[in-house]
Protein backbone atom coordinates (compact mmCIF):
# COMPACT_ATOMS: atom_id res chain seq x y z
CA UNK A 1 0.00 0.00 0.00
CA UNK A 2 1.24 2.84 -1.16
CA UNK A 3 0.59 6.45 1.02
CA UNK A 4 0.74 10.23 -0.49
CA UNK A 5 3.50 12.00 1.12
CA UNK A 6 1.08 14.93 1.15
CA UNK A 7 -1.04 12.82 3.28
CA UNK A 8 2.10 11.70 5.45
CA UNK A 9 3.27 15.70 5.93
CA UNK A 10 -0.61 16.61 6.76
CA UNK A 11 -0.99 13.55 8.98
CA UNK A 12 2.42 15.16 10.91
CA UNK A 13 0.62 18.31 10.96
CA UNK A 14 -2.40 17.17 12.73
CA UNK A 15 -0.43 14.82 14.84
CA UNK A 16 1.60 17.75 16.41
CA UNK A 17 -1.62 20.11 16.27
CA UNK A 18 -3.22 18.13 18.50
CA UNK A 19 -0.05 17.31 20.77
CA UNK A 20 0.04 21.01 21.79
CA UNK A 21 -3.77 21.84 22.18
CA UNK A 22 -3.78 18.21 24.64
CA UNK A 23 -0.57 19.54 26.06
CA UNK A 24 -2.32 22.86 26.90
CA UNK A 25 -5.92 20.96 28.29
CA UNK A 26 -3.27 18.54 30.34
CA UNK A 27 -0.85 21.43 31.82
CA UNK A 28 -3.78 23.38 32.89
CA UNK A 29 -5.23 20.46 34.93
CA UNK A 30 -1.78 19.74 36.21
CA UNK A 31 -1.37 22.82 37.69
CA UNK A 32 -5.14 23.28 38.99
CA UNK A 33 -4.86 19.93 40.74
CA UNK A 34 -1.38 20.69 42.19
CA UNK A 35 -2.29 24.02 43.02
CA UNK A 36 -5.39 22.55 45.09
CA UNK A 37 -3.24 19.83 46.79
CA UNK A 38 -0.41 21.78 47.93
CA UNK A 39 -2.15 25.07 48.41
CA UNK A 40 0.47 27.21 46.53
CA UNK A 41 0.39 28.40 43.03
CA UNK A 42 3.98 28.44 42.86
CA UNK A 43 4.23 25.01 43.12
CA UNK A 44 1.72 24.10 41.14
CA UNK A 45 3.37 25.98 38.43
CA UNK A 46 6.52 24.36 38.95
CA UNK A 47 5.11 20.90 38.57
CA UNK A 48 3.43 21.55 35.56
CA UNK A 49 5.94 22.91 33.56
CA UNK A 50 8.13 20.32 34.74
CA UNK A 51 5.65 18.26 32.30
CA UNK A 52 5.37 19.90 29.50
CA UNK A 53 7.71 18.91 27.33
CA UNK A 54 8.20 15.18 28.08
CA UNK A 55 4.72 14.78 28.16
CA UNK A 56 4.87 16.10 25.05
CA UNK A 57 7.02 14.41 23.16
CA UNK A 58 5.60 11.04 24.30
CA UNK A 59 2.33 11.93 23.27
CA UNK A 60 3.44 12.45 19.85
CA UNK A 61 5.27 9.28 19.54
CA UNK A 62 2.20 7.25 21.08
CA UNK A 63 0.37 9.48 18.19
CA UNK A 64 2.49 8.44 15.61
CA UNK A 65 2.59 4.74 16.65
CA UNK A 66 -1.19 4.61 15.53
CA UNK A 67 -0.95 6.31 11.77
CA UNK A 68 1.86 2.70 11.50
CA UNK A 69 -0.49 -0.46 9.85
CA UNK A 70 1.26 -2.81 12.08
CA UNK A 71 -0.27 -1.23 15.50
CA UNK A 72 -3.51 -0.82 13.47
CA UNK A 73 -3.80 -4.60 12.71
CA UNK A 74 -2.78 -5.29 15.34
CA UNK A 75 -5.18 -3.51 17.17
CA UNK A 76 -7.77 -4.78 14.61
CA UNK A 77 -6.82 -8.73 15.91
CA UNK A 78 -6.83 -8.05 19.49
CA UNK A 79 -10.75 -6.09 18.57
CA UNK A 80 -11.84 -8.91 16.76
CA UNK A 81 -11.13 -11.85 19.39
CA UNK A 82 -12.35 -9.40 21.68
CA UNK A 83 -15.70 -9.59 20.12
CA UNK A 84 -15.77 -13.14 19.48
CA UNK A 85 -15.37 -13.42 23.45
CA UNK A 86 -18.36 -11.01 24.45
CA UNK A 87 -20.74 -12.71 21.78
CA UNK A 88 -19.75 -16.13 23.28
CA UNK A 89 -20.26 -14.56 26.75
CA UNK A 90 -23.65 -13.24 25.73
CA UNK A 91 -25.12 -16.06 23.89
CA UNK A 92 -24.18 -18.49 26.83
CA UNK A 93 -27.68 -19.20 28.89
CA UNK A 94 -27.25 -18.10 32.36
CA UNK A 95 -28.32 -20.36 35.01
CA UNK A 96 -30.19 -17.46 37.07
């Protein structure tokens, strides 16, 4: 299967689009949660930007892991025997 490198270079756009606006959403509840459990603003200031940017960067990797066909067979396999296990769950009569 061959993929457009435009497609590639816009999927790498949105992939590091949405790394910062999630970074932004996760950093502010950092800080508002360490602000409320240690009472100081200062602190909870320091602990989120201690975050930022390795949060960051692992996001995007995790991010880029799905866009691979490997994860998203795999993923696929695991979602298919997954289903074969709840409809043999479902259809068994239960004794109650």
């Amino acid at each position: 299967m061959k993929i457009n490198t435009s497609m590639k270079k816009r999927s790498r756009y949105i992939s590091t689009a949405k790394t910062i606006t999630w970074r932004v959403i996760a950093s502010l509840d950092t800080f508002l949660l360490s602000w409320l459990v240690s009472g100081s603003a200062t602190i909870g200031m320091s602990i989120a930007s201690l975050e930022i940017l390795t949060k960051m960067l692992l996001y995007y990797f995790h991010e880029r892991q799905w866009e691979k066909p490997r994860v998203v067979t795999l993923v696929e396999r695991c979602g298919s025997r997954l289903d074969k296990y709840f409809k043999k769950k479902r259809t068994k009569k239960s004794p109650f």
